[in-house]
PDB file of N, CA and C in Angstrom:
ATOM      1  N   UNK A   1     -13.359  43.333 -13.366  1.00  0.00           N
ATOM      2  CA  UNK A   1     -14.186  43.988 -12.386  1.00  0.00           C
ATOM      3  C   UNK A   1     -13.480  43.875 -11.033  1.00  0.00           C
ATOM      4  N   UNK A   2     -13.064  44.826 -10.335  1.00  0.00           N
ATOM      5  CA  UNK A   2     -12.647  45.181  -9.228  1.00  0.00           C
ATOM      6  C   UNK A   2     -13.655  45.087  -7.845  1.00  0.00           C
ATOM      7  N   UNK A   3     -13.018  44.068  -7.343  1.00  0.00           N
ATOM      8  CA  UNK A   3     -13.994  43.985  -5.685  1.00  0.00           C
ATOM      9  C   UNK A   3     -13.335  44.791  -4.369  1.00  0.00           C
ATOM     10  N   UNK A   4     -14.335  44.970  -4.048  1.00  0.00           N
ATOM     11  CA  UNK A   4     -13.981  46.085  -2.502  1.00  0.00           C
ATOM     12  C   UNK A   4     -14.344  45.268  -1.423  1.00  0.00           C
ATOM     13  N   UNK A   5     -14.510  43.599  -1.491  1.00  0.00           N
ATOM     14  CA  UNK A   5     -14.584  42.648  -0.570  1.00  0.00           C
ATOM     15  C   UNK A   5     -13.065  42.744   0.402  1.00  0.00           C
ATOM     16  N   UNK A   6     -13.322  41.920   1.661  1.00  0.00           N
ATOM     17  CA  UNK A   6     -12.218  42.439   2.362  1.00  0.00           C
ATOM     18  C   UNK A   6     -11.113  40.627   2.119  1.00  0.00           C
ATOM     19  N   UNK A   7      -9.792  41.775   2.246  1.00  0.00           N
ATOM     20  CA  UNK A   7      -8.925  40.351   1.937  1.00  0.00           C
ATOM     21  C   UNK A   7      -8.420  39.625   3.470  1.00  0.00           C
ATOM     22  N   UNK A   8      -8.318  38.535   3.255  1.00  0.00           N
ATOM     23  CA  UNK A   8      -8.457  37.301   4.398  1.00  0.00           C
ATOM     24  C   UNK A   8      -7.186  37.950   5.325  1.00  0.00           C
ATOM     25  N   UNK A   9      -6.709  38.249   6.284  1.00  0.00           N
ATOM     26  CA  UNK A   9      -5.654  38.564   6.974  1.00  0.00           C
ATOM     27  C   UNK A   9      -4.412  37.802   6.818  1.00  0.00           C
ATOM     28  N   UNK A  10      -4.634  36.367   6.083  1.00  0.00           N
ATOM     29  CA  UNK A  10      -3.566  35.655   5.941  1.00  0.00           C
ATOM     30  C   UNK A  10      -2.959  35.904   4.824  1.00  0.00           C
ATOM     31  N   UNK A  11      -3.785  36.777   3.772  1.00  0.00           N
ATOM     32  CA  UNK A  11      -3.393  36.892   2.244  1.00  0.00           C
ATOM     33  C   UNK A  11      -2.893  38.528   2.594  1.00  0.00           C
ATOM     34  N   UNK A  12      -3.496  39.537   3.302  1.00  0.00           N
ATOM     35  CA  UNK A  12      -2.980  40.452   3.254  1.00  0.00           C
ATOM     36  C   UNK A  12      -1.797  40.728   4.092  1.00  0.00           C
ATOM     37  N   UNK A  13      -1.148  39.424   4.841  1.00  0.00           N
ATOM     38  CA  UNK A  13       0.019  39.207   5.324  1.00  0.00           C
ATOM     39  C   UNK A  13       1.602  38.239   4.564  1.00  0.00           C
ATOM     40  N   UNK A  14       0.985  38.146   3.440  1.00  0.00           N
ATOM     41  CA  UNK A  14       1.687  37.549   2.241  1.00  0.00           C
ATOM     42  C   UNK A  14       2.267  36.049   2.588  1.00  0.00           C
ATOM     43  N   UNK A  15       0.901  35.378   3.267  1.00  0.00           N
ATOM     44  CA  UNK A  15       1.002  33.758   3.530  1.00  0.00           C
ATOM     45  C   UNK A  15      -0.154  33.348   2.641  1.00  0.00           C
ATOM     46  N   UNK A  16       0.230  32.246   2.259  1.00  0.00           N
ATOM     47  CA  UNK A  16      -0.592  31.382   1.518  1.00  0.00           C
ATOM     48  C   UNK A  16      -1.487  30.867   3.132  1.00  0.00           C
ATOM     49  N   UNK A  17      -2.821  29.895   2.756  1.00  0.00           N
ATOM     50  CA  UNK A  17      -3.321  29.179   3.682  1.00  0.00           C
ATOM     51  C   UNK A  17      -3.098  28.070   4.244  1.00  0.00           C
ATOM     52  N   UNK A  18      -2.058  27.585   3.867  1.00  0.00           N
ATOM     53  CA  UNK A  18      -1.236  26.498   4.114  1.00  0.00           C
ATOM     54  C   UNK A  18      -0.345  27.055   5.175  1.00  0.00           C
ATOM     55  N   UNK A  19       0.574  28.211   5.108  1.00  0.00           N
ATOM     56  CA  UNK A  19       1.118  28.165   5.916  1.00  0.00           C
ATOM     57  C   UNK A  19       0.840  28.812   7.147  1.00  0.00           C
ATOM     58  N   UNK A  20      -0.679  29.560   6.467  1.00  0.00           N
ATOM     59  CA  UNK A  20      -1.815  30.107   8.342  1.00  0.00           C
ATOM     60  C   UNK A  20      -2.140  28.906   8.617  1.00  0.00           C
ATOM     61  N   UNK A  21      -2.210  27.914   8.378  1.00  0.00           N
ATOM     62  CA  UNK A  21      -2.947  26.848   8.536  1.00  0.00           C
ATOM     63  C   UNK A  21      -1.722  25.849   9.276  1.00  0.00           C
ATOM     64  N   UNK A  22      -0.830  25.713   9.228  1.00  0.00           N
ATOM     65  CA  UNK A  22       0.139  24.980   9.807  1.00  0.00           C
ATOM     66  C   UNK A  22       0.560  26.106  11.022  1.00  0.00           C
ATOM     67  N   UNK A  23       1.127  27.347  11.012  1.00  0.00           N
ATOM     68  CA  UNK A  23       1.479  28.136  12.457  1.00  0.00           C
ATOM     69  C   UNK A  23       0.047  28.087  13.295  1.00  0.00           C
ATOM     70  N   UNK A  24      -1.204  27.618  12.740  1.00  0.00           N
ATOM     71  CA  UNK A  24      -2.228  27.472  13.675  1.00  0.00           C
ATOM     72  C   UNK A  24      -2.601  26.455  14.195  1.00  0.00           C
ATOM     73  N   UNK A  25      -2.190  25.068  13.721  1.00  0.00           N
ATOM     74  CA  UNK A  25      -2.053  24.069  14.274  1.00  0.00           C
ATOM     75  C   UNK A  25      -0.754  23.679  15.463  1.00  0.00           C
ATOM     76  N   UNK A  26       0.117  24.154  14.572  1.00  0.00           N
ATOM     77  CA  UNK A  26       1.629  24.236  15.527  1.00  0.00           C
ATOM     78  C   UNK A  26       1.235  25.097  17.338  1.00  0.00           C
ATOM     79  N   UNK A  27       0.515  26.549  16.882  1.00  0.00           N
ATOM     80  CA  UNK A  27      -0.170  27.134  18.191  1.00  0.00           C
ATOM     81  C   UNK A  27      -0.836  26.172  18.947  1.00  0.00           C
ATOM     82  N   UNK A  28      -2.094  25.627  17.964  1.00  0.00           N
ATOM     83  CA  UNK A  28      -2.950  24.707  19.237  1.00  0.00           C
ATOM     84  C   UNK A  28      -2.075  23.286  19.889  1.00  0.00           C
ATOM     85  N   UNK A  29      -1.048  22.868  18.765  1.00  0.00           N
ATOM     86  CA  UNK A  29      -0.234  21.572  19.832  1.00  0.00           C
ATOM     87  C   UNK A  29       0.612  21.749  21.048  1.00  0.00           C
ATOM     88  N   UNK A  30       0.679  23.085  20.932  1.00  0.00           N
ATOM     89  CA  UNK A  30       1.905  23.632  21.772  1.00  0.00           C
ATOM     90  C   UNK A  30       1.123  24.222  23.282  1.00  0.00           C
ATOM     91  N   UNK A  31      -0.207  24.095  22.894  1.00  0.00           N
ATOM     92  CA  UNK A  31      -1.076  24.580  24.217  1.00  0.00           C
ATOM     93  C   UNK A  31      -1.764  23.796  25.091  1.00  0.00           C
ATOM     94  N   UNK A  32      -2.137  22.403  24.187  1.00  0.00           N
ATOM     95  CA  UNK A  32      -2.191  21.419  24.995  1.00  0.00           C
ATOM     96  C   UNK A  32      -1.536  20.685  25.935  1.00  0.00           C
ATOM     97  N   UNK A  33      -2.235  19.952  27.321  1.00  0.00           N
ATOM     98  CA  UNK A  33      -1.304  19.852  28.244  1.00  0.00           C
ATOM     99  C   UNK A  33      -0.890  17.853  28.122  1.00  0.00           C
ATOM    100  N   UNK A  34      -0.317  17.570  28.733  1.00  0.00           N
ATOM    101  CA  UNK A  34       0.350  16.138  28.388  1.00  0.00           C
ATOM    102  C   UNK A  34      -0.827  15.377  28.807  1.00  0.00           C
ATOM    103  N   UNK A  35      -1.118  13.964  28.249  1.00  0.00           N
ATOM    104  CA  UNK A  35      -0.468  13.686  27.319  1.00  0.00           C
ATOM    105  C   UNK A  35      -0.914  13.588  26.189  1.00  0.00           C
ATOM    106  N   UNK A  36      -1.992  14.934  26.385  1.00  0.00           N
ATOM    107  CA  UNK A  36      -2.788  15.107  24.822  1.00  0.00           C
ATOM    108  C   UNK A  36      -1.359  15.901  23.822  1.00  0.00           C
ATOM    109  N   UNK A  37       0.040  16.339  24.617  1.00  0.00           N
ATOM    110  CA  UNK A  37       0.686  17.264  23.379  1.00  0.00           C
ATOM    111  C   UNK A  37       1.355  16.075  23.089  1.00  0.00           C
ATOM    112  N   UNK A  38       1.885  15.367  23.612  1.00  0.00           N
ATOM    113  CA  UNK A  38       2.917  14.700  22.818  1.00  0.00           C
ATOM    114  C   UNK A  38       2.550  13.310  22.154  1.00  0.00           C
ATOM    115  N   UNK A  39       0.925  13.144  22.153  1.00  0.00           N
ATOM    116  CA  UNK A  39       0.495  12.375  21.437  1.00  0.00           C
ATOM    117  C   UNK A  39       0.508  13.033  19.845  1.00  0.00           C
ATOM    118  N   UNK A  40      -0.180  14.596  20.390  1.00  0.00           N
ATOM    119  CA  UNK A  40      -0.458  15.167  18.757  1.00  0.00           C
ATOM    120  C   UNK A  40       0.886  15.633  18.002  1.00  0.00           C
ATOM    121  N   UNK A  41       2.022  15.885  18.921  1.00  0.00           N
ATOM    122  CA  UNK A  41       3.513  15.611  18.382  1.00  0.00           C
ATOM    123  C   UNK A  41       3.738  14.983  17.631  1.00  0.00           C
ATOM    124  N   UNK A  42       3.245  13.868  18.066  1.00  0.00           N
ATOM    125  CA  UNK A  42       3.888  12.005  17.491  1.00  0.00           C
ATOM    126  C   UNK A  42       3.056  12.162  15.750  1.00  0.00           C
ATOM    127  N   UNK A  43       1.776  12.496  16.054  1.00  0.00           N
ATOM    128  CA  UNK A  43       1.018  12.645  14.740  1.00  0.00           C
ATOM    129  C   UNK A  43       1.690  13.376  13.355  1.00  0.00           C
ATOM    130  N   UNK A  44       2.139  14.250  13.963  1.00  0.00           N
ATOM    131  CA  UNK A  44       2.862  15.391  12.719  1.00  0.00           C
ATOM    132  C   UNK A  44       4.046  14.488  12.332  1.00  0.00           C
ATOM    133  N   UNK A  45       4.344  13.974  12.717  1.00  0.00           N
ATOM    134  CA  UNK A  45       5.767  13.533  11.975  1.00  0.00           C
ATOM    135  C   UNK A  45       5.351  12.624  10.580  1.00  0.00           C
ATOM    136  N   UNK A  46       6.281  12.070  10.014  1.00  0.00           N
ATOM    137  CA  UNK A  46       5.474  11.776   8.234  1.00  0.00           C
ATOM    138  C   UNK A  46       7.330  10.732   8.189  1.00  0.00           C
ATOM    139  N   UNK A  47       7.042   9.473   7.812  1.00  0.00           N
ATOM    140  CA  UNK A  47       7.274   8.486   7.500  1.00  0.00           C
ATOM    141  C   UNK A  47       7.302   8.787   5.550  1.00  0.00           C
ATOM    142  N   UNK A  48       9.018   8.404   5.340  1.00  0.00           N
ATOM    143  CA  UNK A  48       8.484   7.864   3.976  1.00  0.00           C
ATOM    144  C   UNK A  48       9.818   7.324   3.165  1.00  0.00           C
ATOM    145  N   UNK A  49      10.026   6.928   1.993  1.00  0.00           N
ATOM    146  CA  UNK A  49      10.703   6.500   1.397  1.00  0.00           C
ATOM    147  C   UNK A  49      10.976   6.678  -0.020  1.00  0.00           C
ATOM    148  N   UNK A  50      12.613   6.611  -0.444  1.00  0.00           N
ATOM    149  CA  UNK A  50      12.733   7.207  -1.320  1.00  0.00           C
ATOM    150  C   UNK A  50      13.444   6.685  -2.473  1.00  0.00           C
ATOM    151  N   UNK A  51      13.195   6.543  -3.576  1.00  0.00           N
ATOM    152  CA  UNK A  51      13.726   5.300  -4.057  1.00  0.00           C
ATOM    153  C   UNK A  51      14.179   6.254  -5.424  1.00  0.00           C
ATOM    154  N   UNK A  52      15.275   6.207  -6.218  1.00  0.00           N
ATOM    155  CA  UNK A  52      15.956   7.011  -7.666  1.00  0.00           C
ATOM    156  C   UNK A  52      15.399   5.498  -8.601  1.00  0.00           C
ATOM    157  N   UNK A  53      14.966   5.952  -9.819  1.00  0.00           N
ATOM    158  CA  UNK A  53      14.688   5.316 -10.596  1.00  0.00           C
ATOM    159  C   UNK A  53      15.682   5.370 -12.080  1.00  0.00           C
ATOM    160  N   UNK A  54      16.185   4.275 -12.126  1.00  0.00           N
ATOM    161  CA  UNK A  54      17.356   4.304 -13.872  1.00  0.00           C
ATOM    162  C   UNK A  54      16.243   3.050 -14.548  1.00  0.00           C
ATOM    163  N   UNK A  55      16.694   3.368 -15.858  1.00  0.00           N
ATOM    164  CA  UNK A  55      16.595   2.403 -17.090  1.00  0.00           C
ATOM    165  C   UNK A  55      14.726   1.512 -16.611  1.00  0.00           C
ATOM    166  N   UNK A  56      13.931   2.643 -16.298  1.00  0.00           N
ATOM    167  CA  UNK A  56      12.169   1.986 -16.020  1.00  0.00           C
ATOM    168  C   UNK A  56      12.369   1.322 -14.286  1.00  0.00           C
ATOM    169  N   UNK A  57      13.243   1.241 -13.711  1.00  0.00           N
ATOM    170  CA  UNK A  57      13.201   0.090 -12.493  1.00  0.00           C
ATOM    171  C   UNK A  57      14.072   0.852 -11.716  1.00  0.00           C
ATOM    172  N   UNK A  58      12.940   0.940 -10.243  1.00  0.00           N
ATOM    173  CA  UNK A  58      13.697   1.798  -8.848  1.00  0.00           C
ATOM    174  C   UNK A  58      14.670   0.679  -8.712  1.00  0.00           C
ATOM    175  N   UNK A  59      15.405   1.381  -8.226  1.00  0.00           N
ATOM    176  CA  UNK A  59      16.642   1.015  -7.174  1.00  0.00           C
ATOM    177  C   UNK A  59      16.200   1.181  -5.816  1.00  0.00           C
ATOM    178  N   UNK A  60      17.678   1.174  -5.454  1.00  0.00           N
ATOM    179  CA  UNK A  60      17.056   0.529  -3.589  1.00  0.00           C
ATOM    180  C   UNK A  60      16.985   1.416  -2.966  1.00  0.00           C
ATOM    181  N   UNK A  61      15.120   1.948  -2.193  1.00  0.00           N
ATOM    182  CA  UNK A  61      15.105   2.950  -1.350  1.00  0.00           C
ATOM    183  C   UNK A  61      15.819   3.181  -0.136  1.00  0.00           C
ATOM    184  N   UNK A  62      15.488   4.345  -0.138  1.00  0.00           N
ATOM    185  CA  UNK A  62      16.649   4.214   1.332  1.00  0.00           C
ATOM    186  C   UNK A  62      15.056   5.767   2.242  1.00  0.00           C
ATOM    187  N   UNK A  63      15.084   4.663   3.204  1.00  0.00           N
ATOM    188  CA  UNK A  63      14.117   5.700   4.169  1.00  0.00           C
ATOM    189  C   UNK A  63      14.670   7.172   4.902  1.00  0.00           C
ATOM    190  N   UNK A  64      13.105   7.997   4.726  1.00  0.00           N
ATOM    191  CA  UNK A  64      13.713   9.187   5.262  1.00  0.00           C
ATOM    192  C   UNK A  64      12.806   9.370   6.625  1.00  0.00           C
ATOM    193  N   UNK A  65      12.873  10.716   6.705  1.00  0.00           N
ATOM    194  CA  UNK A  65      12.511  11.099   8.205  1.00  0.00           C
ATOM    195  C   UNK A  65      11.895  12.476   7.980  1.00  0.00           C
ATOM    196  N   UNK A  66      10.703  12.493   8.188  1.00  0.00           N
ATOM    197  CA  UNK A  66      10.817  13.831   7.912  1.00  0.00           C
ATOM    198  C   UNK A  66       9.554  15.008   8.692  1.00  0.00           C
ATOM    199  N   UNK A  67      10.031  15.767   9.804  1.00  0.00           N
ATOM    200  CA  UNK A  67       9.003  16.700  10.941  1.00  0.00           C
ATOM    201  C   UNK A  67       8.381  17.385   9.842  1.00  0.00           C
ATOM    202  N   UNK A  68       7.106  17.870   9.923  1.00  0.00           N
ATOM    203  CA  UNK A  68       6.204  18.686   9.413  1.00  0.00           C
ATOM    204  C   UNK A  68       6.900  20.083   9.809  1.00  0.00           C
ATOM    205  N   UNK A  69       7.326  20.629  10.903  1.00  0.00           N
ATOM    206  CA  UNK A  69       7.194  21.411  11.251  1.00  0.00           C
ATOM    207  C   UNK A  69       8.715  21.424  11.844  1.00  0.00           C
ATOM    208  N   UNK A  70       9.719  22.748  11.801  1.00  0.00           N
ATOM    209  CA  UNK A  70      10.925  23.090  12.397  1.00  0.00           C
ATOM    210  C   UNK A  70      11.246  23.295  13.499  1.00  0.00           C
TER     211      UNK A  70
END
């Protein structure tokens, strides 16, 4: 059955909601004035670590770095 409902502007622009959803957050950090932006800067960034696993048992992680956003 075929719907004549209207499609979301983000789907009829061939983005998932993830990535309307991140260029719309990226908009609102970038409009705030200091030192509400470079607090919410500091937030986006993502901490983590990465460890290769042989024979059942990680080996030695080695940390990464990694911006949400380019």
């Amino acid at each position: 059955m075929a719907s004549n409902a209207a499609v979301p502007f983000w789907r009829a622009a061939g983005m998932t909601y993830i990535t309307y959803s991140n260029i719309c957050a990226n908009l609102v950090r970038n409009c705030l004035k200091e030192p509400y932006k470079s607090e919410a800067l500091n937030r986006e960034k993502v901490h983590f670590s990465v460890a290769k696993w042989a024979d059942g048992k990680p080996q030695k992680p080695s940390d990464g770095y990694l911006s949400l956003l380019p």
